[in-house]
C-alpha atoms as a PDB file:
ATOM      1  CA  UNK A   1       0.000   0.000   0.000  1.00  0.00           C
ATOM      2  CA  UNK A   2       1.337   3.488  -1.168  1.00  0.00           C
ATOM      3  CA  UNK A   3       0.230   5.288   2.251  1.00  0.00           C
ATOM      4  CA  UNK A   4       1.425   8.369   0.631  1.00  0.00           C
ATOM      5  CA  UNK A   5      -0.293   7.943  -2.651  1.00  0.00           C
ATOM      6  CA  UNK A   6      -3.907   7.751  -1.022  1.00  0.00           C
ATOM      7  CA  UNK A   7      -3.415  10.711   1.513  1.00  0.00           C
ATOM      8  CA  UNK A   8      -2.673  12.662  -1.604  1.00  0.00           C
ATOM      9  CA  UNK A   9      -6.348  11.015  -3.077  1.00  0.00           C
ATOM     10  CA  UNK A  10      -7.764  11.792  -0.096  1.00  0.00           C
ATOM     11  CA  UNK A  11      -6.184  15.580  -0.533  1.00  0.00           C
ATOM     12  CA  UNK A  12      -7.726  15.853  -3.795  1.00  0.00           C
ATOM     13  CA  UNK A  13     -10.946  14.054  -2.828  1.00  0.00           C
ATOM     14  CA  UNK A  14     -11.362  17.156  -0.234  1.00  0.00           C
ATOM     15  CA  UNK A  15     -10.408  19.887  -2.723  1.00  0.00           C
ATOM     16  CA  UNK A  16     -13.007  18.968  -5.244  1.00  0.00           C
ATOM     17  CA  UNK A  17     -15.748  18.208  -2.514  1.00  0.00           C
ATOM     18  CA  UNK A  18     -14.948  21.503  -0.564  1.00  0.00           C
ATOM     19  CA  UNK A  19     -14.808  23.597  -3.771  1.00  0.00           C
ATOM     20  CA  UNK A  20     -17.889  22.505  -4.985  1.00  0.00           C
ATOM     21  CA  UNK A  21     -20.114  22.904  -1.995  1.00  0.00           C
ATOM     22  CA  UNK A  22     -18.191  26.254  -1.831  1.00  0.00           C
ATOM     23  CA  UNK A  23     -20.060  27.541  -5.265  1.00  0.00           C
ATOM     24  CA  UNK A  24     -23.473  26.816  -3.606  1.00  0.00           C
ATOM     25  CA  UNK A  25     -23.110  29.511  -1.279  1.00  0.00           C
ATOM     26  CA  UNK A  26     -23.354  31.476  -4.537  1.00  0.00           C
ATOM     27  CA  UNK A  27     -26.627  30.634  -5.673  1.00  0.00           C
ATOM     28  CA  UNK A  28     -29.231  32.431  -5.687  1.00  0.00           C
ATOM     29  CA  UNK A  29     -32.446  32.634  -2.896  1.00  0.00           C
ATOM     30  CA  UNK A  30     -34.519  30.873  -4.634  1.00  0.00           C
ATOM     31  CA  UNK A  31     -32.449  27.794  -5.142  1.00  0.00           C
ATOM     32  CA  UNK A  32     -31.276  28.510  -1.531  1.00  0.00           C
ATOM     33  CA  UNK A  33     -34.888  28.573   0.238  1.00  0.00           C
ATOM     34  CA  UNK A  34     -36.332  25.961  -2.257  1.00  0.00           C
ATOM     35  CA  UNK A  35     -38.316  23.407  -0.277  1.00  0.00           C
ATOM     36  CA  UNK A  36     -37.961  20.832  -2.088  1.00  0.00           C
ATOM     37  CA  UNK A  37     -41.396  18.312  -2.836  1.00  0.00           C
ATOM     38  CA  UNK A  38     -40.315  15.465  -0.812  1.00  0.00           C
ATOM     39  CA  UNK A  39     -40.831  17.610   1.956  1.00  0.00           C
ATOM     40  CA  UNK A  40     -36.618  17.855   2.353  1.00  0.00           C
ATOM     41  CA  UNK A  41     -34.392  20.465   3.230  1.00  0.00           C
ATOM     42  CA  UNK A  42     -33.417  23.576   1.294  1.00  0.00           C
ATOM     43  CA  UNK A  43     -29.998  24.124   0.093  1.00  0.00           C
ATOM     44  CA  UNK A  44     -29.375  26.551   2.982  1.00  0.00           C
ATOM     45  CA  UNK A  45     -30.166  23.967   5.693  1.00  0.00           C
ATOM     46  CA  UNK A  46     -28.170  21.192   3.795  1.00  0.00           C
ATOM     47  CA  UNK A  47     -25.246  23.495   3.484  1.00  0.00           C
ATOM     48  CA  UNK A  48     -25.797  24.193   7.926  1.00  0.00           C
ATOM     49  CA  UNK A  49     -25.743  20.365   8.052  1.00  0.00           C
ATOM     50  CA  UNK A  50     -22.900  19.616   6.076  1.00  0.00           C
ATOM     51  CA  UNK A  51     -21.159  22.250   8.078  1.00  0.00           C
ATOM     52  CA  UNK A  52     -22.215  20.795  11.321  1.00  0.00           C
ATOM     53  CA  UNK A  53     -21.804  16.690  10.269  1.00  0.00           C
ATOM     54  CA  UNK A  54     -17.966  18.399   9.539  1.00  0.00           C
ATOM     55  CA  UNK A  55     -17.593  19.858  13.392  1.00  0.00           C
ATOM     56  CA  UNK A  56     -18.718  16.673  14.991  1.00  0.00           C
ATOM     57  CA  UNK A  57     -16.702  14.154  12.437  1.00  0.00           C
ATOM     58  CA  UNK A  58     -13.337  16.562  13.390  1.00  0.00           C
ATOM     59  CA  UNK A  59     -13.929  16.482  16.843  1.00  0.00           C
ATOM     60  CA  UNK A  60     -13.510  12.465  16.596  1.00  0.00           C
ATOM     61  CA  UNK A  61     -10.727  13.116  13.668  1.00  0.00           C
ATOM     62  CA  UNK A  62      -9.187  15.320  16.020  1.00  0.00           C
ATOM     63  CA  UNK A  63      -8.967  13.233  18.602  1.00  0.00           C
ATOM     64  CA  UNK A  64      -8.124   9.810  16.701  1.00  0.00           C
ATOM     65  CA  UNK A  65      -5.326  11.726  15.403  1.00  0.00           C
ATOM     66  CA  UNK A  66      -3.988  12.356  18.517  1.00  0.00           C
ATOM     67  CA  UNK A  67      -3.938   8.878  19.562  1.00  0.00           C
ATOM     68  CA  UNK A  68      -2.620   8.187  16.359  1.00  0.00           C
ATOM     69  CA  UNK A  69       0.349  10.154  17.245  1.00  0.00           C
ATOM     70  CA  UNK A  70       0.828   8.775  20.805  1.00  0.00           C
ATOM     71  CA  UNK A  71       0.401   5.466  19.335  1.00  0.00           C
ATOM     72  CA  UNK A  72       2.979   5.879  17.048  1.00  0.00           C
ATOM     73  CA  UNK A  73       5.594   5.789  19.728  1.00  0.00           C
ATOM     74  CA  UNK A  74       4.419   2.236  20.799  1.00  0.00           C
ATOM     75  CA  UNK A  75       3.074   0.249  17.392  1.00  0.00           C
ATOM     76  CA  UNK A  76       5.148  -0.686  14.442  1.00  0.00           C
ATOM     77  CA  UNK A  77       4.303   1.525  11.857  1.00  0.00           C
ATOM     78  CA  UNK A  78       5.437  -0.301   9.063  1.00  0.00           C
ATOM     79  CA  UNK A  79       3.992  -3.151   9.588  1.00  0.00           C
ATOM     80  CA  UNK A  80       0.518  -1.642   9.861  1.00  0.00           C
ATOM     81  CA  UNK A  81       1.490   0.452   6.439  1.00  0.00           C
ATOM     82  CA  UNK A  82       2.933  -3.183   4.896  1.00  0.00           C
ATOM     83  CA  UNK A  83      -0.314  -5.418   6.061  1.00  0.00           C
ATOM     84  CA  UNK A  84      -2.796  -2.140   5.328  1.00  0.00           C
ATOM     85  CA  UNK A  85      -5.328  -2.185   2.221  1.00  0.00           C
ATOM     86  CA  UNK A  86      -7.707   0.586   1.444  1.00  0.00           C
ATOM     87  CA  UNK A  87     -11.257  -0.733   0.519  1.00  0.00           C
ATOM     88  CA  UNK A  88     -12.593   2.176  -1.637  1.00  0.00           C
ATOM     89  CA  UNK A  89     -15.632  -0.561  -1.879  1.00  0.00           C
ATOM     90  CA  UNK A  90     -17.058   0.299   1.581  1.00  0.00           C
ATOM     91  CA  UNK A  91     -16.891   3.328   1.359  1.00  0.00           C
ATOM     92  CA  UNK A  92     -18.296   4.145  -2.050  1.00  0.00           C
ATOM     93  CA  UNK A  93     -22.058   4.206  -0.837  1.00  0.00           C
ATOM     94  CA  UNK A  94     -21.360   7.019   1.752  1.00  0.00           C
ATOM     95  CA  UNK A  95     -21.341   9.774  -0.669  1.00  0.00           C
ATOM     96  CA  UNK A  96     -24.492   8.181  -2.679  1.00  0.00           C
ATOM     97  CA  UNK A  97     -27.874  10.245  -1.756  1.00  0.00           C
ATOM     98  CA  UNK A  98     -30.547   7.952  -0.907  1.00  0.00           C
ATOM     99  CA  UNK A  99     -28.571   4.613  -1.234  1.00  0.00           C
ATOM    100  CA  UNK A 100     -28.950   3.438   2.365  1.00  0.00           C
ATOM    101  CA  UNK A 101     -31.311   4.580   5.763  1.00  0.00           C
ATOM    102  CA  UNK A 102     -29.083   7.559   7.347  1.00  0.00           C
ATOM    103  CA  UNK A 103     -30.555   8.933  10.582  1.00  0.00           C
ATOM    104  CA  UNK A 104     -28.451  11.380  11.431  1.00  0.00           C
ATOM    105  CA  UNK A 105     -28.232  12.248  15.346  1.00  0.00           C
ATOM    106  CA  UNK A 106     -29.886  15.302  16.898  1.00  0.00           C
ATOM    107  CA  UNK A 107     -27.186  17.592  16.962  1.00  0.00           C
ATOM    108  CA  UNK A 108     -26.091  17.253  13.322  1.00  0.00           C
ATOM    109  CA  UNK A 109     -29.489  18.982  12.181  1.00  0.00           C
ATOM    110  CA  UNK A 110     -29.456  22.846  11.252  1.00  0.00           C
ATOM    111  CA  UNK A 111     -31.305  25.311  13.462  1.00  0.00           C
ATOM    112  CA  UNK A 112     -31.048  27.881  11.223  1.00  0.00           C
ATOM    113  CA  UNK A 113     -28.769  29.916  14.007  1.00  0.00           C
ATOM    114  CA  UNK A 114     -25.615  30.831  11.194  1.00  0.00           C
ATOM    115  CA  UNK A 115     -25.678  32.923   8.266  1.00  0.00           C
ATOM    116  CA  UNK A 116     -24.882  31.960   4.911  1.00  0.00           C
ATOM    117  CA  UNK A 117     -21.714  33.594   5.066  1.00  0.00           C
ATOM    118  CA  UNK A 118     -20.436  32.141   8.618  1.00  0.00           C
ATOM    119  CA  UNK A 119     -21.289  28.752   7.477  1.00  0.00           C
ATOM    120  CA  UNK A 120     -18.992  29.250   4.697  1.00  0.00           C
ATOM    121  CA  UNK A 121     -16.419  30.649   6.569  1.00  0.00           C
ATOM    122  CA  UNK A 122     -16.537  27.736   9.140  1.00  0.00           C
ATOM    123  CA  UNK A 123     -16.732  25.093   6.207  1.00  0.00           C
ATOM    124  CA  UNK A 124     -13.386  27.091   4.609  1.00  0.00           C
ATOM    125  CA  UNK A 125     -11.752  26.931   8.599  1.00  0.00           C
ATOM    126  CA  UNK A 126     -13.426  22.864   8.405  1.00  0.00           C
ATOM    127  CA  UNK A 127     -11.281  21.899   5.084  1.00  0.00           C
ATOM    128  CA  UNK A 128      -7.935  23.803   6.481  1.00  0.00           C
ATOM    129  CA  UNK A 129      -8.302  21.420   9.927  1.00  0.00           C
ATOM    130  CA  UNK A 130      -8.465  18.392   7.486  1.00  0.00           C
ATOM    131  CA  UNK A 131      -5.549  19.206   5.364  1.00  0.00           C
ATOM    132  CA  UNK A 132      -3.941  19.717   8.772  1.00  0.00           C
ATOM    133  CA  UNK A 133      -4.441  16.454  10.400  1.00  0.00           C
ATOM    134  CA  UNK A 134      -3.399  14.731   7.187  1.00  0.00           C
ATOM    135  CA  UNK A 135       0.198  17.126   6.945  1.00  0.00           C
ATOM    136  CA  UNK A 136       0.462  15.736  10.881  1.00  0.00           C
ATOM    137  CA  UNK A 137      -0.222  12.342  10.212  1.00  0.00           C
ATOM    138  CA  UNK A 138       2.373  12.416   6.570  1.00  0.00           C
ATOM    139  CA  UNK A 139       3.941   9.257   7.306  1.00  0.00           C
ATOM    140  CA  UNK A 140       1.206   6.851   7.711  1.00  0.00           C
ATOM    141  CA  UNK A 141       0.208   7.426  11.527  1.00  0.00           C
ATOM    142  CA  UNK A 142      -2.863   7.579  10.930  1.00  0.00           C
ATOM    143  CA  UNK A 143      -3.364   3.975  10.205  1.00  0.00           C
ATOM    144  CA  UNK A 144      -2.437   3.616  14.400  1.00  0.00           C
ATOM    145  CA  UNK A 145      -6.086   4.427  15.610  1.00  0.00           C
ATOM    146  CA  UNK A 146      -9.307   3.281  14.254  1.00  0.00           C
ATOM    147  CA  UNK A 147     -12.703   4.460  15.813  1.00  0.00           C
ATOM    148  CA  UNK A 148     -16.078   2.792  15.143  1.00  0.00           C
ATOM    149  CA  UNK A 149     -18.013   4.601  12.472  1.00  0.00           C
ATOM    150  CA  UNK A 150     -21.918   2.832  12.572  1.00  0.00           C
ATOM    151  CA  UNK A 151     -22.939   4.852   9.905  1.00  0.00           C
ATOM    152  CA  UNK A 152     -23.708   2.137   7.029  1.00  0.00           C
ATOM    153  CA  UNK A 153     -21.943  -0.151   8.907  1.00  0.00           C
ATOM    154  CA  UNK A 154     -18.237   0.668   8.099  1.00  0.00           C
ATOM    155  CA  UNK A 155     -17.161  -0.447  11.514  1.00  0.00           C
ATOM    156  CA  UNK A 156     -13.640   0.609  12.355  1.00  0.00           C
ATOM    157  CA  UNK A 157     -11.995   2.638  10.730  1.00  0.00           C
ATOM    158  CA  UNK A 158      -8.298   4.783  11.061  1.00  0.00           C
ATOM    159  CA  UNK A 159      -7.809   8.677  10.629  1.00  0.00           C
ATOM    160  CA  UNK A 160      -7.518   8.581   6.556  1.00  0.00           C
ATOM    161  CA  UNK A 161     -10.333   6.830   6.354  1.00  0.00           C
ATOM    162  CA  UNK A 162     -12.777   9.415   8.798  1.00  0.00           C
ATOM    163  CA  UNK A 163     -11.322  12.302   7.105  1.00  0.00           C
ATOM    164  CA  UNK A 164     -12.310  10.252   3.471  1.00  0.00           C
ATOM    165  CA  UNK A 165     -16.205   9.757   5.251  1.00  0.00           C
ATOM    166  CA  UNK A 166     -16.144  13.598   5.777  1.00  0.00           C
ATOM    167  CA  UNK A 167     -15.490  14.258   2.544  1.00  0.00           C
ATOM    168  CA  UNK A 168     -17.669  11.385   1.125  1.00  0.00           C
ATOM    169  CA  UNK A 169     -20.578  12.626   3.065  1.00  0.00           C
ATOM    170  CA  UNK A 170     -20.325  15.918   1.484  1.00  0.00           C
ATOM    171  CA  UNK A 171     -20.834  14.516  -1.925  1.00  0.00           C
ATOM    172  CA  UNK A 172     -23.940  12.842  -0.486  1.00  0.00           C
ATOM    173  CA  UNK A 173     -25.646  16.333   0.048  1.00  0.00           C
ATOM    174  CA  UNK A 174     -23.902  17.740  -3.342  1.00  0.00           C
ATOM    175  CA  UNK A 175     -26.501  15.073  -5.210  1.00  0.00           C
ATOM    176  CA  UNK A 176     -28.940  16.279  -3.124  1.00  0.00           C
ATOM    177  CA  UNK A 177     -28.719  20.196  -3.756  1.00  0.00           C
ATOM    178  CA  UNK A 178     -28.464  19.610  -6.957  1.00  0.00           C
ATOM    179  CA  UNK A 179     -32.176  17.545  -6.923  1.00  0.00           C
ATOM    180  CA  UNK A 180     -32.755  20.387  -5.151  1.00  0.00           C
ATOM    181  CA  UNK A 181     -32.109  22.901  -7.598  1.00  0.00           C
ATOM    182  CA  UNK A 182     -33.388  20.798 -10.648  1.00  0.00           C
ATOM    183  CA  UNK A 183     -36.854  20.902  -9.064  1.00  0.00           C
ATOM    184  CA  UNK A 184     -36.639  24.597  -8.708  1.00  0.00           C
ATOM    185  CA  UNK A 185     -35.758  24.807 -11.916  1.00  0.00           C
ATOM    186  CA  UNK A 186     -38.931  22.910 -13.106  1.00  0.00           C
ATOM    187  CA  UNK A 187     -41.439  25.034 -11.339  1.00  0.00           C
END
């Protein structure tokens, strides 16, 4: 496994999901306030969640890497790099809109308290903390701690792999806006 080759993927992966939920902050109020006829959310209030999924998901990223780090001082990192295989397979279905039941947990859904233009701000601040932990964890540290994601049953999984779901989870609500904005478009 080329642990370098997929934190630069998962680089890129974040650039192009980051970048283009960036450009819906420039739509306009209709497509922001559509409700969509499903009964959904609007743009605006996916754009709150994705924001908020993001603080949660770096609070755990944050931490993992941490341990990652400590870890690194007691595990055998190149054996875990050596015996390590990334199953993109798993992981494909997170950033497919409607493929599986997602109930996301009380305090990842958008109250409507930020503007359009702190969300954005915090979401720019979000992707900087990412590129972060993967510059501290360069070598392949973050292979040393794995965390239990439920979430379509992924089970444990190390710091690339989180920071990958945070990303992948964006593109689930990309597909979504644009629904979103296709319906608006229609009526």
């Amino acid at each position: 496994m080329d642990i370098f080759r997929l934190i630069q993927d998962i680089k890129t992966h974040l650039k192009l999901s980051f970048d283009e939920v960036d450009k819906w902050f420039e739509k306009d109020e209709k497509t922001l306030n559509a409700l969509p006829a499903n009964g959904g959310w609007t743009v605006q209030q996916i754009l709150e969640h994705i924001y908020l999924a993001n603080f949660y998901l770096l609070i755990l990223i944050e931490k993992g890497s941490k341990k990652a780090m400590r870890n690194y001082l007691e595990l055998d990192l190149n054996s875990k790099i050596k015996n390590y295989s990334f199953d993109n397979e798993i992981f494909e279905k997170v950033g497919e809109h409607g493929v599986f039941e997602w109930i996301r947990p009380e305090h990842m859904e958008q109250k409507g308290e930020l503007s359009l233009n702190e969300i954005r701000n915090l979401m720019s601040q979000q992707y900087d903390q990412c590129l972060s932990y993967l510059d501290l964890m360069k070598n392949g540290e973050g292979l040393l701690c794995e965390t239990t994601m439920t979430v379509n049953g992924l089970g444990k999984i190390n710091g690339y792999e989180y920071i990958y779901f945070l990303s992948l989870h964006a593109q689930r609500h990309l597909t979504q806006m644009k629904k979103n904005k296709s319906e608006t478009i229609k009526n």
